[in-house]
PDB file of N, CA and C in Angstrom:
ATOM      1  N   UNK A   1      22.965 -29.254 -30.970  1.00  0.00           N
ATOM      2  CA  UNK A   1      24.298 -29.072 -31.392  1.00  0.00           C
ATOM      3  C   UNK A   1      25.020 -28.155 -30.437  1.00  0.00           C
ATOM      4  N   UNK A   2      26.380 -28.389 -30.212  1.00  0.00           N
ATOM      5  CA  UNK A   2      26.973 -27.457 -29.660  1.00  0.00           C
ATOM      6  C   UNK A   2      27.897 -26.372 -30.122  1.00  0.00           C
ATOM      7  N   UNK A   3      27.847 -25.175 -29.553  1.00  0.00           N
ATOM      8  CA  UNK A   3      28.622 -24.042 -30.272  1.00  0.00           C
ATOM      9  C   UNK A   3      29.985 -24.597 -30.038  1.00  0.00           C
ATOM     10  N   UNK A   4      30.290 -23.982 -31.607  1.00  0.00           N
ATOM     11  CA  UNK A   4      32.192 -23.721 -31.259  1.00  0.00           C
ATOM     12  C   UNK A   4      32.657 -23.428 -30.158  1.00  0.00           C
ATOM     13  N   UNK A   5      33.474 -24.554 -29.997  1.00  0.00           N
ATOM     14  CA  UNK A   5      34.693 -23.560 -29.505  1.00  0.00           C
ATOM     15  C   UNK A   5      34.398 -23.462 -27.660  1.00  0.00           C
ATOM     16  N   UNK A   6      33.090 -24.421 -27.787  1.00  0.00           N
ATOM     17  CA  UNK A   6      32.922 -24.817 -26.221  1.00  0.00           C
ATOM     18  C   UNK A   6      33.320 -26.461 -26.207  1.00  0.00           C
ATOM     19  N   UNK A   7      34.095 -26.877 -24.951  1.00  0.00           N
ATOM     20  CA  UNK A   7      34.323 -28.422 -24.632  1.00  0.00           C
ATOM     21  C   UNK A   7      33.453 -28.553 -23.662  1.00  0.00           C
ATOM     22  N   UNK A   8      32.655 -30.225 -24.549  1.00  0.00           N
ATOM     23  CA  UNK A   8      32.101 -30.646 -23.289  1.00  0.00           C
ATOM     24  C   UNK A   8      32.212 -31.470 -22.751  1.00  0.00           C
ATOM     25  N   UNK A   9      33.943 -31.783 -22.418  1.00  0.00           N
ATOM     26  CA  UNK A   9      34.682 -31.882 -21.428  1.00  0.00           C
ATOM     27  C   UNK A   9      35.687 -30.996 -20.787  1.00  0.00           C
ATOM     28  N   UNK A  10      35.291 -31.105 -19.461  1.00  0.00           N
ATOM     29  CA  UNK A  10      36.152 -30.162 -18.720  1.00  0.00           C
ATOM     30  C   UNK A  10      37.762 -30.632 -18.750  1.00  0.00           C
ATOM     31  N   UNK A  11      38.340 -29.263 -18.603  1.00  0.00           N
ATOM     32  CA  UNK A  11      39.769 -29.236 -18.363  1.00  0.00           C
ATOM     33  C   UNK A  11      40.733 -30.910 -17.692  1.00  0.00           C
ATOM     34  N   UNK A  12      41.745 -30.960 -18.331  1.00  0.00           N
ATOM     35  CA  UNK A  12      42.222 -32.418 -16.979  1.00  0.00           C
ATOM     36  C   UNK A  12      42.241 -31.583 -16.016  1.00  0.00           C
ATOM     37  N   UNK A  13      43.134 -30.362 -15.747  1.00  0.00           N
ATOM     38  CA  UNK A  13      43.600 -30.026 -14.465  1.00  0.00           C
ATOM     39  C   UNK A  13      42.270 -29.812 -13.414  1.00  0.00           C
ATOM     40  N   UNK A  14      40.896 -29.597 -14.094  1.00  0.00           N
ATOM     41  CA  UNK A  14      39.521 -29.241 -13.316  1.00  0.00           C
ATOM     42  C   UNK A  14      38.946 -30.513 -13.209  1.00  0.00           C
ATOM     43  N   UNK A  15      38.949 -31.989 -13.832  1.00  0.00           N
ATOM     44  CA  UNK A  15      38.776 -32.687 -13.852  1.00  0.00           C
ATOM     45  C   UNK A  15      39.373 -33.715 -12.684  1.00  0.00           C
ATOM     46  N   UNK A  16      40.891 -33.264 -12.760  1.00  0.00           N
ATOM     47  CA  UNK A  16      41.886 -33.871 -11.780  1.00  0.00           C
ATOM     48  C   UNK A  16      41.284 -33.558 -10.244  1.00  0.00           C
ATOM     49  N   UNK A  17      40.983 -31.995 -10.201  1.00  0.00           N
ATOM     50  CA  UNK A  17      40.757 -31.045  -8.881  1.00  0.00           C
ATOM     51  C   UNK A  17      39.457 -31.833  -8.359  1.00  0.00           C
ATOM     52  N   UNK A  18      38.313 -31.943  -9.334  1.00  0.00           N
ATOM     53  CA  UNK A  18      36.929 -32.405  -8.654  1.00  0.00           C
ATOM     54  C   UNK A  18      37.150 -33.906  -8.754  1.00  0.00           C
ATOM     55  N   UNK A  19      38.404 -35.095  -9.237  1.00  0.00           N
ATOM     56  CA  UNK A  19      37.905 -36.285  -8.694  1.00  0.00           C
ATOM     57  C   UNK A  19      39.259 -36.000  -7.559  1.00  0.00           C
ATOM     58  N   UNK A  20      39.698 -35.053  -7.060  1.00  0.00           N
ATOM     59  CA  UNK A  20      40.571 -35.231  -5.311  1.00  0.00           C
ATOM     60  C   UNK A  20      40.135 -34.755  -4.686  1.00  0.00           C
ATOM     61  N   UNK A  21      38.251 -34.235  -4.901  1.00  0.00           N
ATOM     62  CA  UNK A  21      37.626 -33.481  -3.907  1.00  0.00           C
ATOM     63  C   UNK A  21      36.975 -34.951  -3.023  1.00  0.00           C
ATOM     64  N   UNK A  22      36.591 -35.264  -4.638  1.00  0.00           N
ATOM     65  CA  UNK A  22      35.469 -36.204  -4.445  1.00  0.00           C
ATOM     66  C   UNK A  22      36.231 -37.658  -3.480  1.00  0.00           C
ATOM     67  N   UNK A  23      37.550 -37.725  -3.598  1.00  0.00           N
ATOM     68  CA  UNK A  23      38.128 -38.861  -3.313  1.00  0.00           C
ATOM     69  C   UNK A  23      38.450 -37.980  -1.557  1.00  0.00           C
ATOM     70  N   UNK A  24      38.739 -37.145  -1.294  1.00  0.00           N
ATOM     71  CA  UNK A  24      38.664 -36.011  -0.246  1.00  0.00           C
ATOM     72  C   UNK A  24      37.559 -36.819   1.032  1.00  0.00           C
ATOM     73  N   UNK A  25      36.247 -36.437   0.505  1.00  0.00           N
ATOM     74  CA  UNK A  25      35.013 -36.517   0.783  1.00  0.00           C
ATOM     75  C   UNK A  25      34.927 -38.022   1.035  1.00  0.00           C
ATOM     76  N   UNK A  26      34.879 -38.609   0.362  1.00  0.00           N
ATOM     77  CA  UNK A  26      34.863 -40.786   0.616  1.00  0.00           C
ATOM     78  C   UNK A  26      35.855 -40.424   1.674  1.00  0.00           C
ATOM     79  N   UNK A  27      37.147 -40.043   1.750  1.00  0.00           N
ATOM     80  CA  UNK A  27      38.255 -40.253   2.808  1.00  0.00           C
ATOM     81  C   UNK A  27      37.570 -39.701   4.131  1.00  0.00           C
ATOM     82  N   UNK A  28      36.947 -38.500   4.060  1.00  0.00           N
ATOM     83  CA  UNK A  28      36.435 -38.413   5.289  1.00  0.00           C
ATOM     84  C   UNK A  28      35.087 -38.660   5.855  1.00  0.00           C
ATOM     85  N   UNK A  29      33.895 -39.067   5.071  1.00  0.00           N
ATOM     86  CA  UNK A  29      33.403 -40.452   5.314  1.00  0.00           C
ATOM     87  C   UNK A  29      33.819 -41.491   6.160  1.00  0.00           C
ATOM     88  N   UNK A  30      34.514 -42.144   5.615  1.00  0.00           N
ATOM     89  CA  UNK A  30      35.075 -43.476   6.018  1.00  0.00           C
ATOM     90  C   UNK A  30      35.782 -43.044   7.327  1.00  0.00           C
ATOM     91  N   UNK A  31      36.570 -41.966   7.333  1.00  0.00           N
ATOM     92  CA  UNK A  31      37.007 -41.613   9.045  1.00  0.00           C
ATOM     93  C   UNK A  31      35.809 -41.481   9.994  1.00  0.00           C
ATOM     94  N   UNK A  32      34.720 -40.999   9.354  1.00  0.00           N
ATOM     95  CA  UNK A  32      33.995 -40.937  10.610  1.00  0.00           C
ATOM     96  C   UNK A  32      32.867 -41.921  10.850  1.00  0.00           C
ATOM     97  N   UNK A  33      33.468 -42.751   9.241  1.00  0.00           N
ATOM     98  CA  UNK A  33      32.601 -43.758  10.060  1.00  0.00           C
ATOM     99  C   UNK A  33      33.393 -45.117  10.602  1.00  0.00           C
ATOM    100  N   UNK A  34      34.621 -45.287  10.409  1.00  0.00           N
ATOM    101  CA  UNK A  34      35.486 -45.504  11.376  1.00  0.00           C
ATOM    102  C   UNK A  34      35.897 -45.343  12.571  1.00  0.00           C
ATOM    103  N   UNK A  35      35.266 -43.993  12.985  1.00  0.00           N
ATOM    104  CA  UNK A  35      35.455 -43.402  14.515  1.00  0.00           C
ATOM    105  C   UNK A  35      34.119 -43.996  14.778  1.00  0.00           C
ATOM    106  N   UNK A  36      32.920 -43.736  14.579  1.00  0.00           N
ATOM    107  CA  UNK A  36      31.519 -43.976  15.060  1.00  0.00           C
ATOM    108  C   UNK A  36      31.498 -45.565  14.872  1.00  0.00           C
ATOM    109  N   UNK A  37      32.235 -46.401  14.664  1.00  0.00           N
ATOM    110  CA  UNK A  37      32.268 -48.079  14.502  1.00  0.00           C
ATOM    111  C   UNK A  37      32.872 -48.164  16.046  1.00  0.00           C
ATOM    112  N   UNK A  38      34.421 -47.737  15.739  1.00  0.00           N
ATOM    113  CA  UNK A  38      34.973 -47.059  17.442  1.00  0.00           C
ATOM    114  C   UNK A  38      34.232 -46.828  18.789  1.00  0.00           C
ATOM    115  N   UNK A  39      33.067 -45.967  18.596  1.00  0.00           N
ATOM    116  CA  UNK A  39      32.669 -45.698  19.534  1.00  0.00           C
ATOM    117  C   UNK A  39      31.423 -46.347  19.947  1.00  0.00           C
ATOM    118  N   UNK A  40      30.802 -47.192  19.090  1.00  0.00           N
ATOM    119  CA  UNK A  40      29.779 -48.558  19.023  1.00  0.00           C
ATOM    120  C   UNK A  40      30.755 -49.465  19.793  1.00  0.00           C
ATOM    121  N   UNK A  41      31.978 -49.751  19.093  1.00  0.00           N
ATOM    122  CA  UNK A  41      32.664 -51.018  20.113  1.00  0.00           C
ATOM    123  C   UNK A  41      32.867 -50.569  21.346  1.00  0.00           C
ATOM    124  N   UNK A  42      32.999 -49.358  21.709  1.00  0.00           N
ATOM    125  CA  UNK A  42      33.003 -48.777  23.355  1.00  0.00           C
ATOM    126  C   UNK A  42      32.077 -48.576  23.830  1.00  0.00           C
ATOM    127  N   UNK A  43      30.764 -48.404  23.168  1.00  0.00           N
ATOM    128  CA  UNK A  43      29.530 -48.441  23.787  1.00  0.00           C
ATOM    129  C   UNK A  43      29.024 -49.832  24.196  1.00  0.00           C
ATOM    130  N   UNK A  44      29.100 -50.645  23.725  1.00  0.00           N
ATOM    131  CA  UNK A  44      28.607 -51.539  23.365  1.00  0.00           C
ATOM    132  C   UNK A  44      30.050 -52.979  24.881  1.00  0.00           C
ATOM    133  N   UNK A  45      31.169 -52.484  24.848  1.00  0.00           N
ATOM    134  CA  UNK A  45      32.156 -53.092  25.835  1.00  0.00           C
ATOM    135  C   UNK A  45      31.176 -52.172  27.236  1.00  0.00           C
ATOM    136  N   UNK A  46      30.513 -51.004  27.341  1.00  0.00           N
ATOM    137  CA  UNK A  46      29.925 -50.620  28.271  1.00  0.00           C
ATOM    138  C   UNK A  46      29.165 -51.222  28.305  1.00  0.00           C
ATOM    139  N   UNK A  47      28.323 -51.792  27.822  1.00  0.00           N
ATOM    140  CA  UNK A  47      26.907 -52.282  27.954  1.00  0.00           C
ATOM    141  C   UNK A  47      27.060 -53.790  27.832  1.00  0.00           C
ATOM    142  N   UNK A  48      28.012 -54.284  28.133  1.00  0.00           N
ATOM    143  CA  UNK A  48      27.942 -55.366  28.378  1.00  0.00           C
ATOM    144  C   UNK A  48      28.432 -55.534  29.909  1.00  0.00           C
ATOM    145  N   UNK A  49      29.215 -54.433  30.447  1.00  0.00           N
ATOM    146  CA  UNK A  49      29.917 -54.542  31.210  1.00  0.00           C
ATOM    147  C   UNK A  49      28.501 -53.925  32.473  1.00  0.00           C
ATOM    148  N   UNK A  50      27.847 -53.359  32.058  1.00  0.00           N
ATOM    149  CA  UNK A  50      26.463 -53.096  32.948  1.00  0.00           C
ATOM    150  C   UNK A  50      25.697 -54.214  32.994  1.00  0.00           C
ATOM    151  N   UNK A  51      25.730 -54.917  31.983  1.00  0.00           N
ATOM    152  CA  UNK A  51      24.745 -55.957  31.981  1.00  0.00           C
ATOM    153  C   UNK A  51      25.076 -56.792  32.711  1.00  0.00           C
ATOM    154  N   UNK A  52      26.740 -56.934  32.885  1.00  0.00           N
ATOM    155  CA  UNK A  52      27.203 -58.332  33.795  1.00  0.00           C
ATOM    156  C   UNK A  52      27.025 -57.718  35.217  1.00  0.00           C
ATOM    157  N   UNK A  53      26.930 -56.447  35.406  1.00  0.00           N
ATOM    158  CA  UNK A  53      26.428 -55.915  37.021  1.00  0.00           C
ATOM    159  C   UNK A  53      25.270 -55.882  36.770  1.00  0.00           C
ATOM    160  N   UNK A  54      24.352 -55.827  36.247  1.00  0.00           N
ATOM    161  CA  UNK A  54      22.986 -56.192  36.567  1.00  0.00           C
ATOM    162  C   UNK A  54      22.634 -57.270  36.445  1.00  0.00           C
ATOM    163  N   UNK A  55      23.363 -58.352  35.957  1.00  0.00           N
ATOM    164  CA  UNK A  55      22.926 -59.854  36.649  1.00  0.00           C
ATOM    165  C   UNK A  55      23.760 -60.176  37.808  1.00  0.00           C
ATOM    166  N   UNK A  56      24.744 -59.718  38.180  1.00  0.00           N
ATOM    167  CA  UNK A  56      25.313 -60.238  39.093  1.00  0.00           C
ATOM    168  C   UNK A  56      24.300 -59.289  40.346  1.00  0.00           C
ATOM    169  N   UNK A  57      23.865 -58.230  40.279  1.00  0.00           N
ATOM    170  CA  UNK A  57      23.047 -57.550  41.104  1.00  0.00           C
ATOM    171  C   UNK A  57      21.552 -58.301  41.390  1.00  0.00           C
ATOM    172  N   UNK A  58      21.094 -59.085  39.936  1.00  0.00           N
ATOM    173  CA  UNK A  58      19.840 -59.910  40.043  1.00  0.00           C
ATOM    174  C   UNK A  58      20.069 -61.577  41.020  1.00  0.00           C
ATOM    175  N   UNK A  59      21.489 -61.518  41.039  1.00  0.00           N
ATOM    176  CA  UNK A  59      21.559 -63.026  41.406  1.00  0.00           C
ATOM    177  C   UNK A  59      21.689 -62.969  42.915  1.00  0.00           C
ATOM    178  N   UNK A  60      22.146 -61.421  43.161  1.00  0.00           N
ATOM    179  CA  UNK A  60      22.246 -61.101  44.364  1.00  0.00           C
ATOM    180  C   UNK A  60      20.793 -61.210  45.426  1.00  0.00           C
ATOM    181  N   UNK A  61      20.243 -60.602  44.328  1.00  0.00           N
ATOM    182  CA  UNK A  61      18.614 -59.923  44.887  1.00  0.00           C
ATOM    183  C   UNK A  61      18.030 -61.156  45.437  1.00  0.00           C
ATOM    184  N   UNK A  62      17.950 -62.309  43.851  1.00  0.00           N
ATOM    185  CA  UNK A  62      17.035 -63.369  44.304  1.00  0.00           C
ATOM    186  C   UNK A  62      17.645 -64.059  45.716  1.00  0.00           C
ATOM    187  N   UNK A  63      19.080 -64.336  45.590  1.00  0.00           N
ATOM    188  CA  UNK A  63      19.560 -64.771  46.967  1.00  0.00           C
ATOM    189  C   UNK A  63      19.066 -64.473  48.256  1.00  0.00           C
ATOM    190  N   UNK A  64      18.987 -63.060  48.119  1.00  0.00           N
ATOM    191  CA  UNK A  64      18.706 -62.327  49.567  1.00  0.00           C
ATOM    192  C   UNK A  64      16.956 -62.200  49.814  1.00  0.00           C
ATOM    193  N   UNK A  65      16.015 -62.318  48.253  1.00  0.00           N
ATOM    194  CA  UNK A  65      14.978 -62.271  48.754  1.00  0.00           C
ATOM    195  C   UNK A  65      14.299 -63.567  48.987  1.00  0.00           C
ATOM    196  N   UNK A  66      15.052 -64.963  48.539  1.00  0.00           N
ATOM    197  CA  UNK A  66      15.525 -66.199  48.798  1.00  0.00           C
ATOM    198  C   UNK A  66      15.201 -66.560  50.809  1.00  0.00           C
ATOM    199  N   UNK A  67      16.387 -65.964  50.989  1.00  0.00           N
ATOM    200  CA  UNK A  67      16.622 -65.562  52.342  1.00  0.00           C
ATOM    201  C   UNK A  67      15.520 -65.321  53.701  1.00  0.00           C
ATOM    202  N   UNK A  68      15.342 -63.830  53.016  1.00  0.00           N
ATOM    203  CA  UNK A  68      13.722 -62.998  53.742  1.00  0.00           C
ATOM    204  C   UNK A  68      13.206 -64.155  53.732  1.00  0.00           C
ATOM    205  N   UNK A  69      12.443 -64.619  51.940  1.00  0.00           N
ATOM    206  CA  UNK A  69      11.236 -65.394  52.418  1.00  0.00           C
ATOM    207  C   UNK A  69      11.111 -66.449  53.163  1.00  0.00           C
ATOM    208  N   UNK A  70      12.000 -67.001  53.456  1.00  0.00           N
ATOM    209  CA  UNK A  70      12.743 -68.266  54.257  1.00  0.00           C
ATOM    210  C   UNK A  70      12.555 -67.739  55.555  1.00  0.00           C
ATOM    211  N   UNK A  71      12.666 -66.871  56.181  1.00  0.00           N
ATOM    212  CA  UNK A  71      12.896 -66.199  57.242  1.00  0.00           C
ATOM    213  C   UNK A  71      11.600 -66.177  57.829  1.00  0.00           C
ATOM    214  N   UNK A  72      10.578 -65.395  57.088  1.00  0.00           N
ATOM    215  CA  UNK A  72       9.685 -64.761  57.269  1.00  0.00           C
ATOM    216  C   UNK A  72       8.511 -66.140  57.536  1.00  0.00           C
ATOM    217  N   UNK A  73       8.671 -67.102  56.513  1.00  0.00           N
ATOM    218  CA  UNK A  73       7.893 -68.552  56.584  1.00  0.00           C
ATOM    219  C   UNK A  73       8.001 -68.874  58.310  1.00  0.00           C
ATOM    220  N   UNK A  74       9.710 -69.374  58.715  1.00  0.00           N
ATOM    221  CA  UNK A  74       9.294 -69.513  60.181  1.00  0.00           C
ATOM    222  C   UNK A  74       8.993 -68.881  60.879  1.00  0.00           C
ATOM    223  N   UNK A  75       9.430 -67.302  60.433  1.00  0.00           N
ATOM    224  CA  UNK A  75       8.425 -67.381  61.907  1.00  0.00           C
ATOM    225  C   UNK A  75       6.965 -66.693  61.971  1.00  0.00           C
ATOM    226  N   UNK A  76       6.250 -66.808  60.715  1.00  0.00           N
ATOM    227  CA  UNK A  76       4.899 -67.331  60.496  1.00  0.00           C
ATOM    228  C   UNK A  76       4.424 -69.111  60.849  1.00  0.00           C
ATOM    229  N   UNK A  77       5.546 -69.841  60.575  1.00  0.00           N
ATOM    230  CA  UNK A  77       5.222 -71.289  61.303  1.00  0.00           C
ATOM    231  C   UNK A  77       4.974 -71.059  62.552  1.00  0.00           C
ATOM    232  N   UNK A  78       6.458 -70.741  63.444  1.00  0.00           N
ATOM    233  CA  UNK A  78       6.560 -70.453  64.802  1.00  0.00           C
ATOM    234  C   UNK A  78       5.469 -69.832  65.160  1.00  0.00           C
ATOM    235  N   UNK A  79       4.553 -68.718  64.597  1.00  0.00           N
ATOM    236  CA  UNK A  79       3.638 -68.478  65.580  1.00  0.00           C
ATOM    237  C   UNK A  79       2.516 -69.246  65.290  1.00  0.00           C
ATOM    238  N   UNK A  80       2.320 -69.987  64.268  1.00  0.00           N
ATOM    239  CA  UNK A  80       1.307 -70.615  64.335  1.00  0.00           C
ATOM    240  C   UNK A  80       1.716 -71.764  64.987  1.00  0.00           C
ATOM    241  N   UNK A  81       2.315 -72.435  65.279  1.00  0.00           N
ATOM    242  CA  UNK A  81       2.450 -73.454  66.172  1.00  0.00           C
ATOM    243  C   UNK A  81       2.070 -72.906  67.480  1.00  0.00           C
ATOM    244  N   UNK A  82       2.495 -71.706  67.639  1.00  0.00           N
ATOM    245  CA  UNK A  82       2.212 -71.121  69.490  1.00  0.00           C
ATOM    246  C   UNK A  82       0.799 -70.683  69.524  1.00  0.00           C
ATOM    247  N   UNK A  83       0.461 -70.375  68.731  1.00  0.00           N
ATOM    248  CA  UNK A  83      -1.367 -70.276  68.505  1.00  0.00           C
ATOM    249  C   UNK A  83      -2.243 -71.834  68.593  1.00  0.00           C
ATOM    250  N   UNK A  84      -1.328 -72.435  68.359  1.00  0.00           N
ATOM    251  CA  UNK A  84      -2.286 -73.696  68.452  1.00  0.00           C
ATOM    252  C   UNK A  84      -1.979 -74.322  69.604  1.00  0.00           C
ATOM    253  N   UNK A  85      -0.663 -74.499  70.096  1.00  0.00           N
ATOM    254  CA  UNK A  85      -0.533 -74.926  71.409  1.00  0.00           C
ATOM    255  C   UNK A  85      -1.309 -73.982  72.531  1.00  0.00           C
ATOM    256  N   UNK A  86      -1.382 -73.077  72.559  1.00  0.00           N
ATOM    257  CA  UNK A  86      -2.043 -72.112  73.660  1.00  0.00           C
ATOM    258  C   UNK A  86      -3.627 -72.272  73.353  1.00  0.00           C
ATOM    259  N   UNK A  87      -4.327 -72.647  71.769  1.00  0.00           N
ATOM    260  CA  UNK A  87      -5.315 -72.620  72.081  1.00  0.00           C
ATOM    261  C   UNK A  87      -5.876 -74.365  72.818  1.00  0.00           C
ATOM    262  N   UNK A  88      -4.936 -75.313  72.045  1.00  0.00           N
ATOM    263  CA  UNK A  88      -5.240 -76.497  72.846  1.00  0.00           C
ATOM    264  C   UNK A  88      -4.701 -76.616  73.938  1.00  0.00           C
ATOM    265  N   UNK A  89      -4.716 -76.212  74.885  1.00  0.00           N
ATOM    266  CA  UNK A  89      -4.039 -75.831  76.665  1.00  0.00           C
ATOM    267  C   UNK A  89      -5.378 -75.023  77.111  1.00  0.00           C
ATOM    268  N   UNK A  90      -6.360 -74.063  76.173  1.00  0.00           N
ATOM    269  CA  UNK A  90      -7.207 -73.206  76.632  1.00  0.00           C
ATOM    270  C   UNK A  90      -8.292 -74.346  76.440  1.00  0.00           C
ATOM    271  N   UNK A  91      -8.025 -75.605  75.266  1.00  0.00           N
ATOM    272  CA  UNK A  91      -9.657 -76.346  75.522  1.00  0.00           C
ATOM    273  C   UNK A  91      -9.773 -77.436  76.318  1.00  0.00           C
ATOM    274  N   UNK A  92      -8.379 -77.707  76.383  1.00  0.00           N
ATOM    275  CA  UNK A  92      -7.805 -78.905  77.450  1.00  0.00           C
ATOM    276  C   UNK A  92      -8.499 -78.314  79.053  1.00  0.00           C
ATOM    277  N   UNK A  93      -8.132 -77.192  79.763  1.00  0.00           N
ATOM    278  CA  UNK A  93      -8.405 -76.770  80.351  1.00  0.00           C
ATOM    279  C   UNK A  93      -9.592 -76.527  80.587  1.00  0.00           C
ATOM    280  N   UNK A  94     -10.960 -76.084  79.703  1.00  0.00           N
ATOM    281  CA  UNK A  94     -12.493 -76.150  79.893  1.00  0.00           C
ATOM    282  C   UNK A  94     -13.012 -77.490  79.827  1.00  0.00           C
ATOM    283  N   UNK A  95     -12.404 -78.303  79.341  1.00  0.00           N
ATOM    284  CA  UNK A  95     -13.261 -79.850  79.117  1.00  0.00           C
ATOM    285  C   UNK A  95     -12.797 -80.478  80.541  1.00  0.00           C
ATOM    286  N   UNK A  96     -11.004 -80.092  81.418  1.00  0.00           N
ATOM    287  CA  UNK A  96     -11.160 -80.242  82.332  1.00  0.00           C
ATOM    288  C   UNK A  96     -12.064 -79.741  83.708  1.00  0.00           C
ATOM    289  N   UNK A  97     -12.179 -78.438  83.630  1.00  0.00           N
ATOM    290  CA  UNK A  97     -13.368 -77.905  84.146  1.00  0.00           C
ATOM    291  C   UNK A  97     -14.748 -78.827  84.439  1.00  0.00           C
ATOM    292  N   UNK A  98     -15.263 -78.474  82.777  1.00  0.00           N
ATOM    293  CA  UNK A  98     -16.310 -79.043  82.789  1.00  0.00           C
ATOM    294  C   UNK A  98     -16.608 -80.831  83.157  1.00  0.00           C
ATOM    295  N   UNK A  99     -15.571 -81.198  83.156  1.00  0.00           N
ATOM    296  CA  UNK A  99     -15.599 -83.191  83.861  1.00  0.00           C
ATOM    297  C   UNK A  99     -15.437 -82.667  85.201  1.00  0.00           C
ATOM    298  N   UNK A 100     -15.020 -81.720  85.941  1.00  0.00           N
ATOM    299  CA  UNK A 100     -14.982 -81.759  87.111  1.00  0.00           C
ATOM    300  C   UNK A 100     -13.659 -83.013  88.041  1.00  0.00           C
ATOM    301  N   UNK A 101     -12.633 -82.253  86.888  1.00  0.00           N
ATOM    302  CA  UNK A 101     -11.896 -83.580  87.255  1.00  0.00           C
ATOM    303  C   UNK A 101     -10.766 -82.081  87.944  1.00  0.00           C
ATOM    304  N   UNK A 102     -10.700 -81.329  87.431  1.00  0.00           N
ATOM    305  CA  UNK A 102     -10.616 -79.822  88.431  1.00  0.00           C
ATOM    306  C   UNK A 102     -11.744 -79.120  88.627  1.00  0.00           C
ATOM    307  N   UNK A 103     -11.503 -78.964  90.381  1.00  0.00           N
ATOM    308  CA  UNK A 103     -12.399 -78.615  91.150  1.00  0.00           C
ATOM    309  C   UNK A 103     -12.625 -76.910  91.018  1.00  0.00           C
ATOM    310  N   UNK A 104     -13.791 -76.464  90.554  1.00  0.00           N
ATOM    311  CA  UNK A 104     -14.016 -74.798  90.820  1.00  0.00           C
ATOM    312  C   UNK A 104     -14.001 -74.604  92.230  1.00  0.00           C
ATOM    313  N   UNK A 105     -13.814 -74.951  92.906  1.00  0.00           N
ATOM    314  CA  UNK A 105     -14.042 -74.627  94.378  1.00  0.00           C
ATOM    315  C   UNK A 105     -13.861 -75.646  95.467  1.00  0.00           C
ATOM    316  N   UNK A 106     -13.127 -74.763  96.731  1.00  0.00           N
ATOM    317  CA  UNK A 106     -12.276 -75.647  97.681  1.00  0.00           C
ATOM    318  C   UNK A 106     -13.495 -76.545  97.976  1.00  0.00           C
ATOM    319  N   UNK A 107     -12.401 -77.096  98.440  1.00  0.00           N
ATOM    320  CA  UNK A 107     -13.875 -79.076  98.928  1.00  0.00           C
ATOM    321  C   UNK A 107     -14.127 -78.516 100.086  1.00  0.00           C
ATOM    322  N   UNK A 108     -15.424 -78.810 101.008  1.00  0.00           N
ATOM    323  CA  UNK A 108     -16.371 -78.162 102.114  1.00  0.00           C
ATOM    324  C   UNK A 108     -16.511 -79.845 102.840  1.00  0.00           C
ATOM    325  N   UNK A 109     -15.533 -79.268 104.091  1.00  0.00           N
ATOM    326  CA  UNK A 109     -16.167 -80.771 105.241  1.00  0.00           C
ATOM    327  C   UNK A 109     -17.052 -80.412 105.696  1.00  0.00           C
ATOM    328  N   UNK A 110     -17.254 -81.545 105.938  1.00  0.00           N
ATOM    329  CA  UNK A 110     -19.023 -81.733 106.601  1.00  0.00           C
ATOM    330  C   UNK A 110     -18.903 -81.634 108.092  1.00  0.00           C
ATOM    331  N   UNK A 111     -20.090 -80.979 108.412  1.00  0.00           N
ATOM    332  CA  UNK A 111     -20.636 -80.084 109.776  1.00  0.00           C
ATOM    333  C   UNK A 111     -20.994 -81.383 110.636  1.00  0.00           C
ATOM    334  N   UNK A 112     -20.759 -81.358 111.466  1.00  0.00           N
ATOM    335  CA  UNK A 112     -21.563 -82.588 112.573  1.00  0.00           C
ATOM    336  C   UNK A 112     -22.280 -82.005 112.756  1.00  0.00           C
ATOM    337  N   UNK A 113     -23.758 -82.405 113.309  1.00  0.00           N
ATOM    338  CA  UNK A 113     -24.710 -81.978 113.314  1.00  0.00           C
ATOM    339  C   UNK A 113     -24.740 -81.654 115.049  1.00  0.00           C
ATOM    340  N   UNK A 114     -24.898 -80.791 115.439  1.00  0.00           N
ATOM    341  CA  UNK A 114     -25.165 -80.251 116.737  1.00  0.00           C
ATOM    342  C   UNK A 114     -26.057 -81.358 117.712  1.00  0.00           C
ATOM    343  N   UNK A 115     -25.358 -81.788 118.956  1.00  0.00           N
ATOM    344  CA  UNK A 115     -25.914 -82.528 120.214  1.00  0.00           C
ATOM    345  C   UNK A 115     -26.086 -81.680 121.131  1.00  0.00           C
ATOM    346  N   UNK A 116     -27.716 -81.650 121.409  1.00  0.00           N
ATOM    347  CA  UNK A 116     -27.929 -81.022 122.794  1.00  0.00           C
ATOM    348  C   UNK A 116     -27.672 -81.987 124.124  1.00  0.00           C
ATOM    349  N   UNK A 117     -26.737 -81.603 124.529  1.00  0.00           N
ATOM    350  CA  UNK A 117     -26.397 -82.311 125.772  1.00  0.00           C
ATOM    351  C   UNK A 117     -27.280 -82.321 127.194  1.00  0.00           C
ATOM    352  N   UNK A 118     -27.723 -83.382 127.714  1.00  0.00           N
ATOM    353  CA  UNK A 118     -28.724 -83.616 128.929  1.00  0.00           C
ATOM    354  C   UNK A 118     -28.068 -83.808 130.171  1.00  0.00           C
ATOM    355  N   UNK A 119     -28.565 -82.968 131.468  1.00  0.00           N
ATOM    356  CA  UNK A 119     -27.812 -82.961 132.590  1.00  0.00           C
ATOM    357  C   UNK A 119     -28.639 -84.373 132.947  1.00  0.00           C
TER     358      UNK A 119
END
């Protein structure tokens, strides 16, 4: 039971005061989470705006490392082509040797054989 002469309801005017605190409080809530929505859509216009430079930076990359490897192939071809021509010129050259179709050594005329001459 409750004693006389106590309400247990509060005053309007105390009643009025704590629901314009409370309506206070939701109001500034909602501002800040209105500002922090704000600053998601600006974070977020950043991060898209990085993302389109980091693909345009990736499309760059593959291009150029596109490029190199292209580069680098010929002239890994190129020297292997000059490795193989120089080594077939080096076997061309011993099989000619060895047929003796080039000579190791100058050709030697032949000596007449010495006449003792008779008075």
């Amino acid at each position: 039971m409750e004693p006389a002469g106590v309400d247990s309801e509060p005053a309007p005017q105390s009643r009025m005061q704590e629901l314009n605190h409370q309506i206070d409080e939701v109001v500034d809530t909602m501002k800040r989470n209105v500002i922090q929505i704000s600053q998601r859509g600006d974070n977020l216009v950043k991060l898209e705006n990085k993302t389109e430079k980091m693909e345009e930076g990736a499309k760059l990359f593959k291009k150029t490392s596109q490029t190199v490897a292209r580069s680098y192939w010929w002239k890994n071809a190129k020297l292997i082509v000059v490795i193989v021509v120089v080594v077939l010129i080096v076997v061309l050259i011993i099989v000619l040797l060895a047929t003796g179709v080039i000579p190791t050594s100058a050709p030697r005329t032949p000596i007449a054989p010495l006449t003792t001459a008779t008075p």
